[in-house]
Structures are given as structure tokens and as C-alpha cells.
PDB file of N, CA and C in Angstrom:
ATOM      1  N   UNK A   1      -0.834  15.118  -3.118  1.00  0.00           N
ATOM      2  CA  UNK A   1      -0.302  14.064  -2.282  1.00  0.00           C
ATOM      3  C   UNK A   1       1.208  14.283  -2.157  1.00  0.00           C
ATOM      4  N   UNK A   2       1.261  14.438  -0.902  1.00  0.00           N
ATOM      5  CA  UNK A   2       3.186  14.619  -0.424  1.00  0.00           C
ATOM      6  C   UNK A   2       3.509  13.159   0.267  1.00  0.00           C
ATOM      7  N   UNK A   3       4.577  12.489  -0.669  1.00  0.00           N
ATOM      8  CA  UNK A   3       5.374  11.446   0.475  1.00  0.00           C
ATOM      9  C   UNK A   3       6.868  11.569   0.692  1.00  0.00           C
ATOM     10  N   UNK A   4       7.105  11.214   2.453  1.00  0.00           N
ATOM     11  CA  UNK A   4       8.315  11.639   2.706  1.00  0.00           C
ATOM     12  C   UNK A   4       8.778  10.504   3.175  1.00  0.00           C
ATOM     13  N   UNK A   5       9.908   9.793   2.579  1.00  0.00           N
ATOM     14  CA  UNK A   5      10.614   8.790   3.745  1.00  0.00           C
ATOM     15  C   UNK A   5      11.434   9.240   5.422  1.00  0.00           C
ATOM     16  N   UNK A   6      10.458   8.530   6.012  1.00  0.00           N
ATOM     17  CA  UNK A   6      10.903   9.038   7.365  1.00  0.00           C
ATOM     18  C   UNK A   6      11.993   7.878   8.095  1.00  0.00           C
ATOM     19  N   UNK A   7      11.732   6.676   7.428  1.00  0.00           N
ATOM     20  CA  UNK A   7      13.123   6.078   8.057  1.00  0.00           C
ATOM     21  C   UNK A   7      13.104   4.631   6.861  1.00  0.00           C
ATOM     22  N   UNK A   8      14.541   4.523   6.655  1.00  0.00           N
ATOM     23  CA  UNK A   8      14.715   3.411   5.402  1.00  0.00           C
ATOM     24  C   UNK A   8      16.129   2.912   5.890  1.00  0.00           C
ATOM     25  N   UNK A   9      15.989   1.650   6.149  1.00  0.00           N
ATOM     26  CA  UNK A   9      16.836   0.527   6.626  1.00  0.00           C
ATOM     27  C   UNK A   9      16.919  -0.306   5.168  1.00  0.00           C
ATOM     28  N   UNK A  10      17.763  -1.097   5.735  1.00  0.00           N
ATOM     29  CA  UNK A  10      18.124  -2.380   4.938  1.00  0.00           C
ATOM     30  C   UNK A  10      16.779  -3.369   4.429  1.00  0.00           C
ATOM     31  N   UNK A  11      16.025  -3.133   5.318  1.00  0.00           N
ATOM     32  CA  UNK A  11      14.728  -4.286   5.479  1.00  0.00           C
ATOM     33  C   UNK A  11      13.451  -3.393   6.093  1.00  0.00           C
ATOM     34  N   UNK A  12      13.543  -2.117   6.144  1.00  0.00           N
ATOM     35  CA  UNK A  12      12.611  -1.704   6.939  1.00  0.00           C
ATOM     36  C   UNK A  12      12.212  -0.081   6.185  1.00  0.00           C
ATOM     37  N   UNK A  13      11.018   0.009   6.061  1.00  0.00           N
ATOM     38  CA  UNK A  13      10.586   1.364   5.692  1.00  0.00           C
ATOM     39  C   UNK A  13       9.644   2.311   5.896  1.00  0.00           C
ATOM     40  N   UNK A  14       9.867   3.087   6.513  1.00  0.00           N
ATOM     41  CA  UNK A  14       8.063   4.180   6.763  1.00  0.00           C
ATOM     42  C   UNK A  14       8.211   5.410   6.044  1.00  0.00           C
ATOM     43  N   UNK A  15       7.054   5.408   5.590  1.00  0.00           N
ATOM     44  CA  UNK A  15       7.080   6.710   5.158  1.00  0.00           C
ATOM     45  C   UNK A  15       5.607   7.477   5.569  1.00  0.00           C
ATOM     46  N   UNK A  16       5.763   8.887   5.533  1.00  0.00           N
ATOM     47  CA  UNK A  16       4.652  10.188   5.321  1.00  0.00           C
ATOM     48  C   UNK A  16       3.820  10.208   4.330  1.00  0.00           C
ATOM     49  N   UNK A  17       2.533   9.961   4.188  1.00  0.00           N
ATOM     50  CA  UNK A  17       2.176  10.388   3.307  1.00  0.00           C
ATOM     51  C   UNK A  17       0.563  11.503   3.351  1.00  0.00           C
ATOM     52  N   UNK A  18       0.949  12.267   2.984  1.00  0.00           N
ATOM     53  CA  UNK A  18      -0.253  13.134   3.027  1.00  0.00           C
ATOM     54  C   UNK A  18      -1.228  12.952   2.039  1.00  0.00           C
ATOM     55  N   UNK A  19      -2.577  13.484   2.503  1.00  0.00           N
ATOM     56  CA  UNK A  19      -3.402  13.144   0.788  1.00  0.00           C
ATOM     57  C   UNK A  19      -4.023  11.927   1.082  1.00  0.00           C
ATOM     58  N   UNK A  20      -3.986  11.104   1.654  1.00  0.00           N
ATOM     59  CA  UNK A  20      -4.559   9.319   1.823  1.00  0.00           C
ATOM     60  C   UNK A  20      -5.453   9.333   3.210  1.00  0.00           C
ATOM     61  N   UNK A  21      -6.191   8.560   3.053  1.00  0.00           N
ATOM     62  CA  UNK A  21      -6.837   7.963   4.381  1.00  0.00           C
ATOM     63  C   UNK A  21      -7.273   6.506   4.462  1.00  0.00           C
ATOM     64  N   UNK A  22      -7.810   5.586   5.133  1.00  0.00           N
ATOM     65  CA  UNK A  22      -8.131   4.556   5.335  1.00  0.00           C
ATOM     66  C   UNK A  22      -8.227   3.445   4.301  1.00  0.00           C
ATOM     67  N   UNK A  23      -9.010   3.834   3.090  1.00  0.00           N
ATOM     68  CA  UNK A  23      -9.192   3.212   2.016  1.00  0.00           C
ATOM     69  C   UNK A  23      -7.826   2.927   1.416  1.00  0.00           C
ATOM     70  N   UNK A  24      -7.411   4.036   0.680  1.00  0.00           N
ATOM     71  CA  UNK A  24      -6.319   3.542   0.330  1.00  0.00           C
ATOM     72  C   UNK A  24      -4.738   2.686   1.181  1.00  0.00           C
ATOM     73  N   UNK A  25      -4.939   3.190   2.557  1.00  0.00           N
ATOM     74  CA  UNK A  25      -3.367   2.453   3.458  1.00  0.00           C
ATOM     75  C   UNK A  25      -4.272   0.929   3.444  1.00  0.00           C
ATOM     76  N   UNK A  26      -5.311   0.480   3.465  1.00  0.00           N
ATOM     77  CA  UNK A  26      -5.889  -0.718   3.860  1.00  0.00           C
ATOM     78  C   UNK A  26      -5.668  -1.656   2.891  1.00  0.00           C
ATOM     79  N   UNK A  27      -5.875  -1.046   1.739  1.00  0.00           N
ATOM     80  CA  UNK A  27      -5.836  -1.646   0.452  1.00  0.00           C
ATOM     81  C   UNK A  27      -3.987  -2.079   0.268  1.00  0.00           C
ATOM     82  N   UNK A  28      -3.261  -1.119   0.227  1.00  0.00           N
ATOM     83  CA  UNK A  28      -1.855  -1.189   0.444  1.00  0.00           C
ATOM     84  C   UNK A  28      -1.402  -2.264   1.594  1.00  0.00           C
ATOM     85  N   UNK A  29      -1.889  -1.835   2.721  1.00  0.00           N
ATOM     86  CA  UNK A  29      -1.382  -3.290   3.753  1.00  0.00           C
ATOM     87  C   UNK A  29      -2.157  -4.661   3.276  1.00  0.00           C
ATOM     88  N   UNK A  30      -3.125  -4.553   2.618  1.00  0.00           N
ATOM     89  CA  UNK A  30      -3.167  -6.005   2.400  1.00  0.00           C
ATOM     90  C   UNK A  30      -2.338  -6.636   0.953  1.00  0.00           C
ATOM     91  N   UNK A  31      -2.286  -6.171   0.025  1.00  0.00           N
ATOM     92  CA  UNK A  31      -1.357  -6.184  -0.809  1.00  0.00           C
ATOM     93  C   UNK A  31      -0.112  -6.430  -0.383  1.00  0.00           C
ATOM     94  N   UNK A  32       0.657  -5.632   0.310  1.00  0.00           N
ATOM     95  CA  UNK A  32       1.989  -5.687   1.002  1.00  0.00           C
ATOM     96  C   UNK A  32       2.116  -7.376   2.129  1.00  0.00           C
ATOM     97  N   UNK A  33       1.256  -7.237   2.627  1.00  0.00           N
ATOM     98  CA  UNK A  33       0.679  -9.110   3.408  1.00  0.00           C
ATOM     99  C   UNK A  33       1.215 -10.323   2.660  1.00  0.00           C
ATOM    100  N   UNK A  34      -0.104  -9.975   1.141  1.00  0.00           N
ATOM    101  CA  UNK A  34       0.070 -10.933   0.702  1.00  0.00           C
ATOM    102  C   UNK A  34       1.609 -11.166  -0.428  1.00  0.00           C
ATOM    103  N   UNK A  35       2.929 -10.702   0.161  1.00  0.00           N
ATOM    104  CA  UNK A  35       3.954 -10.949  -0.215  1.00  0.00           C
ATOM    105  C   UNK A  35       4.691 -11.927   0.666  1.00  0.00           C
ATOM    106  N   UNK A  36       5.137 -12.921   0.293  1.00  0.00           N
ATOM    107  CA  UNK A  36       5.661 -13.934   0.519  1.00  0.00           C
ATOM    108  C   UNK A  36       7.121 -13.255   1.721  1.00  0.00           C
ATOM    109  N   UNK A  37       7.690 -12.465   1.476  1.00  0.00           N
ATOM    110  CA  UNK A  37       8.511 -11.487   2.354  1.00  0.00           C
ATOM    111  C   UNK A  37       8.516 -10.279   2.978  1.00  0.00           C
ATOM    112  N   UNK A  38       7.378  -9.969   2.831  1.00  0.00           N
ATOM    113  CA  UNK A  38       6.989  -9.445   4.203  1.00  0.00           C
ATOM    114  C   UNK A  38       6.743  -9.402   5.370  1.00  0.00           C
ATOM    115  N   UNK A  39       7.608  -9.353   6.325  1.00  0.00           N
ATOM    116  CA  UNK A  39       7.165  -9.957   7.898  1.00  0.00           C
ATOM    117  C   UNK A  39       6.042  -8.951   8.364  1.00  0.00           C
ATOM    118  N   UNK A  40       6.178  -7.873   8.314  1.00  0.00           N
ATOM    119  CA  UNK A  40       5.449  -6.772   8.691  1.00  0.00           C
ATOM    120  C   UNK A  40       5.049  -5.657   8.071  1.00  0.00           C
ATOM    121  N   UNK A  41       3.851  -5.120   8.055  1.00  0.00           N
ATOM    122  CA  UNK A  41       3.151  -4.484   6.929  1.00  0.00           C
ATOM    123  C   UNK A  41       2.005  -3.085   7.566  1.00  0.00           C
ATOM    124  N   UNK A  42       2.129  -2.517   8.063  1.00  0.00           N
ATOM    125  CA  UNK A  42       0.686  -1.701   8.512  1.00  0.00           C
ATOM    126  C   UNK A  42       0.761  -0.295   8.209  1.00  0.00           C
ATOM    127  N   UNK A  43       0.047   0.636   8.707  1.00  0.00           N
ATOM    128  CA  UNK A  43       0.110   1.616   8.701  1.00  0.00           C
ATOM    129  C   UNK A  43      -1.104   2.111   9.835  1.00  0.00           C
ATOM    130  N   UNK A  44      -0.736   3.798   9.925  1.00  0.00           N
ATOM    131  CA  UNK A  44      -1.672   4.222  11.342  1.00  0.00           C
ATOM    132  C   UNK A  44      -1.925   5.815  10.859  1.00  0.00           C
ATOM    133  N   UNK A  45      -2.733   6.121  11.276  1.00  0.00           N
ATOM    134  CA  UNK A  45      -3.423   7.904  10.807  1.00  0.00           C
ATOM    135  C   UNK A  45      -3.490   8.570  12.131  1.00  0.00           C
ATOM    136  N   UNK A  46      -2.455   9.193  12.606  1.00  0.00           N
ATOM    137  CA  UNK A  46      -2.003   9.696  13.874  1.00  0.00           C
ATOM    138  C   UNK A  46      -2.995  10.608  14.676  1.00  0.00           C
ATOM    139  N   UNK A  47      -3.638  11.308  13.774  1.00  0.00           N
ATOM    140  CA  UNK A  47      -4.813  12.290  14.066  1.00  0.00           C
ATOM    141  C   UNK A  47      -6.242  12.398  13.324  1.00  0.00           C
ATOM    142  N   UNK A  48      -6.921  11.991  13.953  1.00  0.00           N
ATOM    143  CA  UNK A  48      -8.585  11.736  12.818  1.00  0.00           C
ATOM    144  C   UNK A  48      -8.583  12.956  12.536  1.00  0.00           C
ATOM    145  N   UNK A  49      -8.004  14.031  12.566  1.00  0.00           N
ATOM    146  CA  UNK A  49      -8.808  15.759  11.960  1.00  0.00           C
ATOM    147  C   UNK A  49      -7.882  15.944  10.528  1.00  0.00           C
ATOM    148  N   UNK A  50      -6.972  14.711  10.397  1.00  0.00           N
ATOM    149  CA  UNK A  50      -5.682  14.642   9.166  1.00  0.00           C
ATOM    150  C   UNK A  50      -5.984  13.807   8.435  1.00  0.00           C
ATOM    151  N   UNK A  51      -5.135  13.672   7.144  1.00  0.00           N
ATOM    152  CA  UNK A  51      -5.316  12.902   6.540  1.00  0.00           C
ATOM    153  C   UNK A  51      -3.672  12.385   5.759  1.00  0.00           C
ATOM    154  N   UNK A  52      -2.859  12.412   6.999  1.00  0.00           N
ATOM    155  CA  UNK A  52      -1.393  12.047   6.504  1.00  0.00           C
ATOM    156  C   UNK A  52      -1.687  10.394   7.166  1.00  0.00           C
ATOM    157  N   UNK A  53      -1.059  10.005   6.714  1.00  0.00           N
ATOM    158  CA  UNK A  53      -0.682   8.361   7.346  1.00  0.00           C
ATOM    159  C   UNK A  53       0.629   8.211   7.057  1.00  0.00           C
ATOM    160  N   UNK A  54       0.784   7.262   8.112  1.00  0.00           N
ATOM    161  CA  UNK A  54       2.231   6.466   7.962  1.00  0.00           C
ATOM    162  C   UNK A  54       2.325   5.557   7.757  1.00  0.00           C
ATOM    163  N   UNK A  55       2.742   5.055   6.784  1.00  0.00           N
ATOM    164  CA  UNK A  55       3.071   3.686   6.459  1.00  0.00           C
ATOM    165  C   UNK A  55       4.216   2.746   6.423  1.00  0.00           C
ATOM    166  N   UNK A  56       4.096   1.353   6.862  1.00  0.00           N
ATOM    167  CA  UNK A  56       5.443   1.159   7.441  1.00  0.00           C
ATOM    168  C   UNK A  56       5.461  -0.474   6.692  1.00  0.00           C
ATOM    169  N   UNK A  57       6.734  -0.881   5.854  1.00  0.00           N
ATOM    170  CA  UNK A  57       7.015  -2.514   5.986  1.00  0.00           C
ATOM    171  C   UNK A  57       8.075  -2.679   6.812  1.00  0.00           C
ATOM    172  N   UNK A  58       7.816  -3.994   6.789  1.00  0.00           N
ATOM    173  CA  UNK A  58       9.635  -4.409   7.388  1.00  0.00           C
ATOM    174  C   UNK A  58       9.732  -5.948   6.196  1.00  0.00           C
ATOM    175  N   UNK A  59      10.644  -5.982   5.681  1.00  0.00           N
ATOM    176  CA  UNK A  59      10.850  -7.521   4.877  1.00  0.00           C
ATOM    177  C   UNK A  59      12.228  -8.411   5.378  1.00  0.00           C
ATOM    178  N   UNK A  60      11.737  -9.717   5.395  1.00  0.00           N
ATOM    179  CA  UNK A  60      12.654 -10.945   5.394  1.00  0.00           C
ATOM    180  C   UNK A  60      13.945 -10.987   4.760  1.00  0.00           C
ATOM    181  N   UNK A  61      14.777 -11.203   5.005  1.00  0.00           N
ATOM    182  CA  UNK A  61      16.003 -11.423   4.016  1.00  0.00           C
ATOM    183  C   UNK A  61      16.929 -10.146   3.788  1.00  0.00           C
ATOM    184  N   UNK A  62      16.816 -10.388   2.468  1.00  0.00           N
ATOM    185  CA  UNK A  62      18.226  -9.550   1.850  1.00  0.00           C
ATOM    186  C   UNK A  62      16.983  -8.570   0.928  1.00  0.00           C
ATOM    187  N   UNK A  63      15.927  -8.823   0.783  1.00  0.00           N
ATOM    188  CA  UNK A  63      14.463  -7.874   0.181  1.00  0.00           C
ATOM    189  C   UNK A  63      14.352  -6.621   0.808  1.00  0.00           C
ATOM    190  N   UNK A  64      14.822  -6.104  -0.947  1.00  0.00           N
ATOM    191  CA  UNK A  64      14.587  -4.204  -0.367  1.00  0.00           C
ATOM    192  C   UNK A  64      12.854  -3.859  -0.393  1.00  0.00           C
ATOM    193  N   UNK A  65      12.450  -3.193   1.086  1.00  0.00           N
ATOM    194  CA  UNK A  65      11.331  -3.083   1.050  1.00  0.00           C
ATOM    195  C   UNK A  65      10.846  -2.286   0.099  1.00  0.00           C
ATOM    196  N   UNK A  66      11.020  -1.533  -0.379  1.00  0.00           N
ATOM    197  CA  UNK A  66      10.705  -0.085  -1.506  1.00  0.00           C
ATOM    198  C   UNK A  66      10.726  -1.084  -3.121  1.00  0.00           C
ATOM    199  N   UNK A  67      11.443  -1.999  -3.162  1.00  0.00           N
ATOM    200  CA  UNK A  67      10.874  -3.289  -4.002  1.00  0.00           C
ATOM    201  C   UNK A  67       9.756  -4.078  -3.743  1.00  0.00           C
ATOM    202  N   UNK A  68       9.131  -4.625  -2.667  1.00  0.00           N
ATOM    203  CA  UNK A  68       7.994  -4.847  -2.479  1.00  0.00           C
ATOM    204  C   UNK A  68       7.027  -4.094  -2.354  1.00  0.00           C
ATOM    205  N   UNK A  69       7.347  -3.181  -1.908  1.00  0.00           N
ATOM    206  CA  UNK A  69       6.303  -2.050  -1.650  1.00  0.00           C
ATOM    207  C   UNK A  69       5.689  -1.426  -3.361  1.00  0.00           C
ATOM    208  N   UNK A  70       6.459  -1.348  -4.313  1.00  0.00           N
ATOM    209  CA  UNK A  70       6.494  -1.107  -5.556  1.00  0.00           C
ATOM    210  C   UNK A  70       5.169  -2.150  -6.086  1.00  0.00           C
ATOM    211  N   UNK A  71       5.670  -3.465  -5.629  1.00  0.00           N
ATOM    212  CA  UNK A  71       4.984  -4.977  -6.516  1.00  0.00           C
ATOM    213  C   UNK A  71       3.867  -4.546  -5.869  1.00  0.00           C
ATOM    214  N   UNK A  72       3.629  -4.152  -4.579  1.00  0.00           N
ATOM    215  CA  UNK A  72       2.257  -4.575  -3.913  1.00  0.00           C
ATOM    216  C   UNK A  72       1.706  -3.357  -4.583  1.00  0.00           C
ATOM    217  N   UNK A  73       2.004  -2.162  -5.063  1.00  0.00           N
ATOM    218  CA  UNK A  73       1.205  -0.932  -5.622  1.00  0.00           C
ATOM    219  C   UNK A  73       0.808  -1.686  -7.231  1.00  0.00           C
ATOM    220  N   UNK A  74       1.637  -2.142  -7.867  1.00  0.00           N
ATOM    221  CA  UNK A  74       1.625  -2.761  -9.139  1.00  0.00           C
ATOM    222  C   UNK A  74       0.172  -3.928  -9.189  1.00  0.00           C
ATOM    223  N   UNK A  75      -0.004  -4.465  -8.468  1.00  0.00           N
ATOM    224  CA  UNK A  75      -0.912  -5.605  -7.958  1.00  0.00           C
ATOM    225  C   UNK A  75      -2.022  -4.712  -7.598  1.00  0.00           C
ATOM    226  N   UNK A  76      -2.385  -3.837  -6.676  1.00  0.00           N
ATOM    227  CA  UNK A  76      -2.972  -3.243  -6.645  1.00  0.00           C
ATOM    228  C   UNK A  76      -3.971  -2.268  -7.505  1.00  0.00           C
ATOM    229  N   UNK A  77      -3.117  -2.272  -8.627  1.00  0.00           N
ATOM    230  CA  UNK A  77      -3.240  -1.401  -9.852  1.00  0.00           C
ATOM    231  C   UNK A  77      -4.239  -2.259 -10.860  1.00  0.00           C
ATOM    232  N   UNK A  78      -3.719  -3.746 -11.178  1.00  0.00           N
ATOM    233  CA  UNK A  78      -4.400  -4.640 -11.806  1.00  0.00           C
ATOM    234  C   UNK A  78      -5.445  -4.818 -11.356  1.00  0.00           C
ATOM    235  N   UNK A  79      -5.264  -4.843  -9.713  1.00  0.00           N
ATOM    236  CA  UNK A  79      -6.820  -5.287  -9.474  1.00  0.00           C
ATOM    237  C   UNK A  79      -7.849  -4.543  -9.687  1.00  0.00           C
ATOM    238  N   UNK A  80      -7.512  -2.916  -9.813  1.00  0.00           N
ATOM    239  CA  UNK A  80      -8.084  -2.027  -9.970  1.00  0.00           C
ATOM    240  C   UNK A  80      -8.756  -2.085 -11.446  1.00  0.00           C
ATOM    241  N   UNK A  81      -7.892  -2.387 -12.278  1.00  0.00           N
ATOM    242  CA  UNK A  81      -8.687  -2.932 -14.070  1.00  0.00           C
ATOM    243  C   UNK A  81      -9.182  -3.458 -14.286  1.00  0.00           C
ATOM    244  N   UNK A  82      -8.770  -4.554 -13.494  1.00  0.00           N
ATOM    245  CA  UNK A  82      -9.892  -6.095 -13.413  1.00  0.00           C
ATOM    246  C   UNK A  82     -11.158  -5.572 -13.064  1.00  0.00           C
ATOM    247  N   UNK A  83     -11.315  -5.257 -12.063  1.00  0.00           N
ATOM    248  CA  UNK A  83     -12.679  -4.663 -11.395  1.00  0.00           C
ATOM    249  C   UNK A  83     -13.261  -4.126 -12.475  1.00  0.00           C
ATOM    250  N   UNK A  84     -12.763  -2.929 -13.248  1.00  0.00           N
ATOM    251  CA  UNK A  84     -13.267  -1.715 -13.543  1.00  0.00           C
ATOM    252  C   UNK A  84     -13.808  -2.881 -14.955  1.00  0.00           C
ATOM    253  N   UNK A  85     -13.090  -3.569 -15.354  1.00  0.00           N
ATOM    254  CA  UNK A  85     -13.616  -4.393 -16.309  1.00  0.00           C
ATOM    255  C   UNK A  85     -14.939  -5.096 -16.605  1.00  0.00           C
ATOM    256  N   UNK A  86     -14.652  -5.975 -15.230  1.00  0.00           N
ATOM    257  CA  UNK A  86     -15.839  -6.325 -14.705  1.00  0.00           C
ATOM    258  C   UNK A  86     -16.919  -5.848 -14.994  1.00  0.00           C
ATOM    259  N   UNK A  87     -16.766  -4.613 -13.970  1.00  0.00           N
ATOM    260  CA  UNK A  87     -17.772  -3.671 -13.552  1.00  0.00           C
ATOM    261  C   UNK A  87     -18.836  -3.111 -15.096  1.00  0.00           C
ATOM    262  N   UNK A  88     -18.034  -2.821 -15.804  1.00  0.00           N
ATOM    263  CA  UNK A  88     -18.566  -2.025 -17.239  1.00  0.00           C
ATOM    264  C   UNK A  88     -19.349  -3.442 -17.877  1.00  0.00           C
ATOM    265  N   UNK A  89     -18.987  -4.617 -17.751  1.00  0.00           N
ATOM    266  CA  UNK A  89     -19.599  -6.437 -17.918  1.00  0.00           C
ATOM    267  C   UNK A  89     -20.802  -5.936 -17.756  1.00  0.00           C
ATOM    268  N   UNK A  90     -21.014  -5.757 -16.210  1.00  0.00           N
ATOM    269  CA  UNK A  90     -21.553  -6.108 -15.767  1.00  0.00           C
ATOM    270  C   UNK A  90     -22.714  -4.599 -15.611  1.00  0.00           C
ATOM    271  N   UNK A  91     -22.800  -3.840 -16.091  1.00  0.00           N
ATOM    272  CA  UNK A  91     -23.498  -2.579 -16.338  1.00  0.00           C
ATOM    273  C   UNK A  91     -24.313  -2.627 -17.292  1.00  0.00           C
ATOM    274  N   UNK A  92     -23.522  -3.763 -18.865  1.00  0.00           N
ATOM    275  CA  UNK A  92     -24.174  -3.488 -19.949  1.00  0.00           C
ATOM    276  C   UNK A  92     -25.009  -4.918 -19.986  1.00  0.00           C
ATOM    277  N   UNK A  93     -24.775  -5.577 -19.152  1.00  0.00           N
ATOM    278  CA  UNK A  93     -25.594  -6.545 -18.891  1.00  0.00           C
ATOM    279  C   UNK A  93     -27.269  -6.347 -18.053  1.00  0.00           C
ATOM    280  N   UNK A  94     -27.178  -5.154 -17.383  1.00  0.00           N
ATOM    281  CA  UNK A  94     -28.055  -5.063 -16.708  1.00  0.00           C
ATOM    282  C   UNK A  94     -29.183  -4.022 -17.552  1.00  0.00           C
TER     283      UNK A  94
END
């Protein structure tokens, strides 16, 4: 996985990333959403025969996006344990 910042503002950030497709940018934009300062959050996969995406915030205020963008991977991460927690519950239960 290669990521490149392709443009970083005060409030605004996209970057390159190679290595990813759908699952993971989907999971990331909704995470990134559910931040209280985030105005804008998405990402787009320029060519279906690739698997680079771009991903882009923009945040409210005086909020460095590459700080939210951080929390929403962090959040992301938990939810990922939680699950996996769950999941093993719920295996030895069956």
C-alpha cells in the first residue's frame, strides 16, 4: 500500500492511495461523517481496472484534517475488535 498527499490545506485533504478498494474507502468515509467537524468526507476509484483511490476531507474550523482523519482510522480500528470479539462469542456459542 502506497499513500501520497496530493493536496493539504488548512482544512482540506486528499490523498493517493494505492492497495485499497471499496470496502475499505467506505468504511473510512463513514467514520470520517460521523465526526462532528467534518463538512465533507468521500472518496472515488478513478478507474475500475485499479485499485488506487482518492480520498478526500474537508473540516470546519481551525480542525486539522489529518487529525480527524487519524480519530476516524482509530475508531475504525476498535470497531474492528469489538466485532472480532463478538464474533469468537459468538462461534463458541454455536
Amino acid at each position: 500500500m502506497k499513500v501520497k498527499v496530493v493536496n493539504k490545506a488548512s482544512n482540506e485533504l486528499k490523498l493517493e492511495v494505492e492497495g485499497i478498494g471499496h470496502t475499505l474507502c467506505n468504511l473510512l468515509q463513514k467514520r470520517l461523517l460521523e465526526e462532528e467537524n467534518v463538512e465533507l468526507a468521500g472518496y472515488d476509484i478513478p478507474h475500475p481496472m485499479t485499485s488506487t483511490a482518492i480520498i478526500y476531507v474537508r473540516t470546519k474550523g481551525r480542525v486539522k484534517p489529518e487529525d480527524v482523519l487519524k480519530r476516524a482510522l482509530t475508531k475504525a480500528r476498535e470497531r474492528n475488535t469489538e466485532f472480532s470479539k463478538e464474533l469468537e462469542k459468538a462461534f463458541k456459542k454455536a
